[in-house]
Protein backbone atom coordinates (compact mmCIF):
# COMPACT_ATOMS: atom_id res chain seq x y z
CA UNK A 1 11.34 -24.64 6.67
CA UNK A 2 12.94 -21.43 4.57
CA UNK A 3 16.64 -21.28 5.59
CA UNK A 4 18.05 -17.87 5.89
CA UNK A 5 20.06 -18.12 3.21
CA UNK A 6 17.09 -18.76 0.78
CA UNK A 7 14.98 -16.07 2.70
CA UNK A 8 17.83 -13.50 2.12
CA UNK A 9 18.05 -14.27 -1.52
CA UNK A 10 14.20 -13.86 -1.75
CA UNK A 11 14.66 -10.48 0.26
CA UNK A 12 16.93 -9.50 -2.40
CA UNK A 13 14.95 -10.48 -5.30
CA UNK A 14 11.44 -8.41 -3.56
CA UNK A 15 13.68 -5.00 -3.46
CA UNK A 16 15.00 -5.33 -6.95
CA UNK A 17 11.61 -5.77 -8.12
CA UNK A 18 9.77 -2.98 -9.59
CA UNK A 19 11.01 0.56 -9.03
CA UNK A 20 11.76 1.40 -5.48
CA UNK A 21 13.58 4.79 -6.79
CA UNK A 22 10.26 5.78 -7.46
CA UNK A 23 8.88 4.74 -3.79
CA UNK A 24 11.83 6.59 -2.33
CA UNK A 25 11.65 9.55 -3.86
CA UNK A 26 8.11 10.18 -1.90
CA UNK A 27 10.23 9.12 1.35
CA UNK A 28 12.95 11.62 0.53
CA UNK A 29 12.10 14.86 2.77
CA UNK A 30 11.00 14.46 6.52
CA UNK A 31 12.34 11.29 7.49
CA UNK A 32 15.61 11.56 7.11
CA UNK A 33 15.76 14.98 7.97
CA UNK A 34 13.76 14.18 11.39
CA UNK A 35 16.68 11.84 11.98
CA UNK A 36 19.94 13.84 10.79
CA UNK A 37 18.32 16.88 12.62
CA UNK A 38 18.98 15.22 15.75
CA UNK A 39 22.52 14.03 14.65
CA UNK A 40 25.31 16.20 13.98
CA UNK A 41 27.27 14.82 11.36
CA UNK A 42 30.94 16.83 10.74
CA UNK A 43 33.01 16.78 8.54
CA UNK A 44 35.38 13.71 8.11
CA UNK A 45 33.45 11.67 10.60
CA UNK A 46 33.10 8.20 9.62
CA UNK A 47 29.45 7.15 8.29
CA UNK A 48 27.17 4.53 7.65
CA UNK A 49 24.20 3.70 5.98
CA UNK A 50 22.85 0.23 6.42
CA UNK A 51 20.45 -0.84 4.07
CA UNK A 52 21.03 2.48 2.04
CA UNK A 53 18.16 1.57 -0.56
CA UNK A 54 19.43 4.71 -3.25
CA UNK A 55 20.95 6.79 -0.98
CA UNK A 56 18.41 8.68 0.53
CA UNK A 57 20.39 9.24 3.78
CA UNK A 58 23.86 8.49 2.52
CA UNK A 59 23.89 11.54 0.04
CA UNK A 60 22.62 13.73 2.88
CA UNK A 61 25.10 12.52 5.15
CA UNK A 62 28.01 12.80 2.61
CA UNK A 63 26.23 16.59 2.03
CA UNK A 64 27.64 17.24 5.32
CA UNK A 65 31.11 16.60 4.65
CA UNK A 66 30.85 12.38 6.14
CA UNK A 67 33.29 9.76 4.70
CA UNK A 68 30.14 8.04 4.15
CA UNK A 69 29.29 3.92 2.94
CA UNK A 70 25.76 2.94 2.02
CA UNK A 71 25.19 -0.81 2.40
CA UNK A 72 22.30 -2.95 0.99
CA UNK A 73 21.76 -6.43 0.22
CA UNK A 74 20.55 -5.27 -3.39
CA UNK A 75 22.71 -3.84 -5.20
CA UNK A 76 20.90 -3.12 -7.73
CA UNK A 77 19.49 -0.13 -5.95
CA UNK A 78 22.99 1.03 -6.54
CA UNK A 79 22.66 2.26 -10.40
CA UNK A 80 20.57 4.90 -9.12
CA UNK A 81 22.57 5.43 -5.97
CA UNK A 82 25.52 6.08 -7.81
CA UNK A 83 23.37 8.53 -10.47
CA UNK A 84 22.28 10.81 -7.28
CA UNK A 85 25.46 10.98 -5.85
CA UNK A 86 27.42 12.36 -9.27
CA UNK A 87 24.45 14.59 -9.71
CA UNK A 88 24.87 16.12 -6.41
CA UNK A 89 28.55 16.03 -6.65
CA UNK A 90 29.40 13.96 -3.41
CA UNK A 91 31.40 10.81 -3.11
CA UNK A 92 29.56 7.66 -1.18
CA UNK A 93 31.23 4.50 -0.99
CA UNK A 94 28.51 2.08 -2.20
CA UNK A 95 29.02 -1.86 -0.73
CA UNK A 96 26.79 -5.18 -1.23
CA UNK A 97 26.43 -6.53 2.68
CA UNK A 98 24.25 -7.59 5.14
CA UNK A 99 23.05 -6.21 7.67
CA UNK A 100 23.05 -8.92 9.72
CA UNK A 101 26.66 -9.64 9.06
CA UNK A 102 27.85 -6.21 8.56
CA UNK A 103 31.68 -6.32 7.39
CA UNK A 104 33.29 -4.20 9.31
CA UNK A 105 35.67 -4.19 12.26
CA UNK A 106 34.64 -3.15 15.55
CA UNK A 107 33.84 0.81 16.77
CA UNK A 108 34.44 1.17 12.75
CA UNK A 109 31.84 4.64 12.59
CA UNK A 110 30.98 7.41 14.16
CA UNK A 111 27.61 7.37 13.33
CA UNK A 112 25.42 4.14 12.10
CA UNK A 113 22.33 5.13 10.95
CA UNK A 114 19.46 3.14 8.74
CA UNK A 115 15.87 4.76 7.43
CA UNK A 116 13.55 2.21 6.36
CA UNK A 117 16.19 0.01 5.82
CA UNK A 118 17.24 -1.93 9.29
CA UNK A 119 13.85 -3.12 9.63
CA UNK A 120 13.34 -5.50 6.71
CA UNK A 121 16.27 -7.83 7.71
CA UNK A 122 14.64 -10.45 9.10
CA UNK A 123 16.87 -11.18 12.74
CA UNK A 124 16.02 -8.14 14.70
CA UNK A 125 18.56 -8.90 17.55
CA UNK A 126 21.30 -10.03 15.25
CA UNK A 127 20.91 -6.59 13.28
CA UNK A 128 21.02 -4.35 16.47
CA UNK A 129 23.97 -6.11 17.44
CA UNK A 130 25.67 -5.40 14.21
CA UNK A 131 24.89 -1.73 14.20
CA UNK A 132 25.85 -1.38 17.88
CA UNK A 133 29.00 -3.44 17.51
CA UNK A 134 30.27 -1.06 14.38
CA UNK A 135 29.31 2.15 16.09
CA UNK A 136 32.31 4.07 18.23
CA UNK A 137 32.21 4.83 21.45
CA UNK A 138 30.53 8.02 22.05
CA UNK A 139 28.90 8.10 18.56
CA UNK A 140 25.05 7.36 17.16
CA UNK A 141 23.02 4.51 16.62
CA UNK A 142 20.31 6.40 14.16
CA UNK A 143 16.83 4.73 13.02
CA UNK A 144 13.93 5.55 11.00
CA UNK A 145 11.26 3.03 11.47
CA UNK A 146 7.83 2.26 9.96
CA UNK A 147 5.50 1.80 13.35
CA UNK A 148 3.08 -1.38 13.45
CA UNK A 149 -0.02 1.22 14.00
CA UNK A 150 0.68 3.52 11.16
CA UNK A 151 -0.19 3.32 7.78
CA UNK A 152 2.79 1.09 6.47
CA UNK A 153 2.16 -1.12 9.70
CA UNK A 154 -1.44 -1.58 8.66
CA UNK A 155 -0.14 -2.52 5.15
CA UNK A 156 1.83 -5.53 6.02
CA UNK A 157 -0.54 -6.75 8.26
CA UNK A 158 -3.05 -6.94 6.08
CA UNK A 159 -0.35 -8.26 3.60
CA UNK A 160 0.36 -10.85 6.27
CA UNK A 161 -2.95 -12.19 6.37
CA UNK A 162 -2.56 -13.42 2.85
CA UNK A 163 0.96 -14.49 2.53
CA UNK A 164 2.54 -17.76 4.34
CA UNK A 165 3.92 -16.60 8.45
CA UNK A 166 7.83 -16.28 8.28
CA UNK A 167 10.08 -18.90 9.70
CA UNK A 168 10.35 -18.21 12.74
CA UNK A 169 13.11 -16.78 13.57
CA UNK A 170 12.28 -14.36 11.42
CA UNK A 171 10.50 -10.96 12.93
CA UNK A 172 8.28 -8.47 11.38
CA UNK A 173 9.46 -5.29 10.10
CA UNK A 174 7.13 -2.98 11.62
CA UNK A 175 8.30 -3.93 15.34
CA UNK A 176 11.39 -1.73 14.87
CA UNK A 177 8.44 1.37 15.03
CA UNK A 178 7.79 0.09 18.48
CA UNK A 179 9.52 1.59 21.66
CA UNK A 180 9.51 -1.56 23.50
CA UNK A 181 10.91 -3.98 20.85
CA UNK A 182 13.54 -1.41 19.84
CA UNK A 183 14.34 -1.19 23.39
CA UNK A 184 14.84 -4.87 24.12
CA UNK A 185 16.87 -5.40 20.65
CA UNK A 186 19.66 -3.00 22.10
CA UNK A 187 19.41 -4.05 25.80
CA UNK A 188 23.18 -5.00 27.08
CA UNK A 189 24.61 -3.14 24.12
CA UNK A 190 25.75 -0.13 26.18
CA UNK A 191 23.33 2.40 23.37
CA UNK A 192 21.49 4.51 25.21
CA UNK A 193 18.22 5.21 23.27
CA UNK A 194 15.71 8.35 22.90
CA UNK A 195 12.30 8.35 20.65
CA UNK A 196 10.66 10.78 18.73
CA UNK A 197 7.79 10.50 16.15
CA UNK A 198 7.14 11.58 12.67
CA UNK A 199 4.86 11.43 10.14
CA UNK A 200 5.53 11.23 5.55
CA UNK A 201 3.19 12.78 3.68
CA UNK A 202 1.94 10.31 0.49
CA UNK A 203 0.29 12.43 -2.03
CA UNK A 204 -1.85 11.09 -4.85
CA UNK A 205 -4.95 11.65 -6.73
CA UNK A 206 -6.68 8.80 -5.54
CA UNK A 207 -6.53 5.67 -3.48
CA UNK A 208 -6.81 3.94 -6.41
CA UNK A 209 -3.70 5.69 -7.88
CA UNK A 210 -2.00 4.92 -5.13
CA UNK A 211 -2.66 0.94 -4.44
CA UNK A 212 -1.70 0.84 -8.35
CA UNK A 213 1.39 2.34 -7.70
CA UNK A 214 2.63 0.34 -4.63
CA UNK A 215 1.48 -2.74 -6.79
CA UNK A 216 3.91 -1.50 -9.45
CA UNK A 217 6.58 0.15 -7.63
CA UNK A 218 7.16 -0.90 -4.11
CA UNK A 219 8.71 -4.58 -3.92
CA UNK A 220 6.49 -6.09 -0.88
CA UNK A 221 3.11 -5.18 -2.81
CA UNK A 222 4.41 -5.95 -5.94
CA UNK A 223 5.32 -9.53 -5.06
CA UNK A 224 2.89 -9.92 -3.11
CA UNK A 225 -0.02 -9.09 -5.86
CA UNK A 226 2.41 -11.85 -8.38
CA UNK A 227 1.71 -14.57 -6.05
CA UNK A 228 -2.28 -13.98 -4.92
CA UNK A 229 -3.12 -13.48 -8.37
CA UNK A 230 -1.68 -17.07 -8.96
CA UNK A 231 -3.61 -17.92 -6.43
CA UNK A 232 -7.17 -15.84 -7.30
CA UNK A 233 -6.40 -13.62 -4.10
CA UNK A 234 -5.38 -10.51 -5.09
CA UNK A 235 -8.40 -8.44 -5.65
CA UNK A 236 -9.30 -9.45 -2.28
CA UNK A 237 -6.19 -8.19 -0.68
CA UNK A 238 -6.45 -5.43 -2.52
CA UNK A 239 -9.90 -3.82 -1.81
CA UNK A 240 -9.06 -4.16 1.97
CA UNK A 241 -5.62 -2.09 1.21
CA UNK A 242 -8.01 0.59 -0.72
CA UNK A 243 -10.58 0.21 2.33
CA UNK A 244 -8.03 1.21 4.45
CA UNK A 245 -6.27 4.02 2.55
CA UNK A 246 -9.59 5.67 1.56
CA UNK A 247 -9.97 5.57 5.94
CA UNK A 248 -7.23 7.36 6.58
CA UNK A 249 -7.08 9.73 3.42
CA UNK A 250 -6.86 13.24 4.91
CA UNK A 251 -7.59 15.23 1.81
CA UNK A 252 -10.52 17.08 1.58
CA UNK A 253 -10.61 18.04 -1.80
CA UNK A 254 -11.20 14.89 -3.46
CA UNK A 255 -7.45 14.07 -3.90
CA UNK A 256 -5.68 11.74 -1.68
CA UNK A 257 -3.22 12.95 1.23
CA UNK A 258 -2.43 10.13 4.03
CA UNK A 259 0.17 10.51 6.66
CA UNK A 260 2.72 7.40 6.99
CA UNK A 261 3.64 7.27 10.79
CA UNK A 262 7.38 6.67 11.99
CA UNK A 263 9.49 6.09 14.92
CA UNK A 264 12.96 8.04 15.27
CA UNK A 265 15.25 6.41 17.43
CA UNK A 266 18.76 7.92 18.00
CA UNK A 267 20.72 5.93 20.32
CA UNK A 268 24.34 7.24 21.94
CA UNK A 269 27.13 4.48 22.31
CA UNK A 270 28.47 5.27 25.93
CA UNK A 271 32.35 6.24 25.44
């Protein structure tokens, strides 16, 4: 069986492939202002990002006058990170961690938030626990979540029905879009949660166009097109990705326009 610590490193190694500043850029408008909307960040509260990616949430949370740390397994992320943050002239405090393990002290921040980020570590429970443990009394627990019946939730599964299952104790990433599982994960934590949906706009030409640039770009596709192609797989995958992006393609002007489905979850820490 995959130990965690060789799972980790291979979670590590699938968001430093390819060019996931390019996949975040098109995830840089209405999530994380769906989720900052509904938490008021001021100024010289303590923030932070877990599983920052480059900063989409971080910068926008420094913007607002946070002492703000992004955190991510990959630091690599952080070159461009650290290039967005000079550009728009505020200071983040960027940090390799885990965020199953976050280091940290107890009731460390006033506000613990995570967009697309949380989800991909690969203990659920353990990662809740983290972000509930760090979080102050009487601050916010804030989560943007791929859901399992959106479009990113359709394209794992039909990743997963290629790849090899996960070790067990290992969950999958689109259950932190579901109510239910979100509200189990934080059960006995004393964070008192509230949902809200929202939907990211992916804009292409095509759905070819687009399946070629998640194959380049976006670590999950990308790795997972290096190892079906090994195995004479991939094209196979890959027409039932275009199947299903040319179903849900809500253009009708020959271009492509699909709407990514999210879950916004903004839990208060009783004080």
């Amino acid at each position: 069986m995959t130990t965690l610590v060789d799972l980790k490193k291979a979670h590590r190694a699938t968001w430093a492939a390819g060019d996931y500043a390019a996949v975040a850029r098109h995830i840089d408008e209405a999530p994380p202002r769906d989720l900052l909307d509904r938490i008021e960040i001021r100024s010289g509260q303590d923030v932070l990002d877990v599983a920052t990616g480059t900063g989409n949430v971080a910068l926008r949370a420094a913007a607002a006058g946070g002492r703000v740390v992004g955190l991510d397994l990959t630091p690599e992320l952080f070159v461009t990170a650290r290039r967005r943050a000079a550009e728009q002239g505020v200071a983040v405090e960027w940090l390799e961690g885990d965020a199953e393990e976050l280091p940290f002290a107890d009731a460390s921040f006033d506000h613990v938030l995570s967009v697309f980020g949380v989800q991909f570590a690969p203990r659920h429970e353990a990662a809740a626990a983290e972000m509930a443990r760090v979080c102050r009394p009487g601050g916010n627990v804030g989560l943007v979540n791929w859901t399992p019946v959106g479009l990113i939730g359709e394209l794992f599964t039909i990743l997963s029905g290629y790849l090899p299952a996960p070790p067990d104790y290992a969950s999958s990433p689109p259950l932190w879009g579901s109510e239910a599982h979100v509200e189990s994960l934080f059960a006995g934590t004393d964070v008192k949660l509230e949902f809200t949906y929202g939907s990211n706009p992916w804009r292409f030409a095509s759905a070819e166009e687009w399946v070629a640039f998640l194959e380049t770009n976006y670590g999950p596709t990308l790795k997972a097109r290096e190892r079906l192609s090994a195995e004479g797989r991939w094209e196979e995958c890959r027409g039932e990705i275009v199947a299903l992006v040319e179903r849900r393609n809500a253009a009708g002007d020959g271009s492509l326009l699909l709407w990514a489905e999210y879950l916004v979850t903004v839990g208060r820490k009783a004080g």
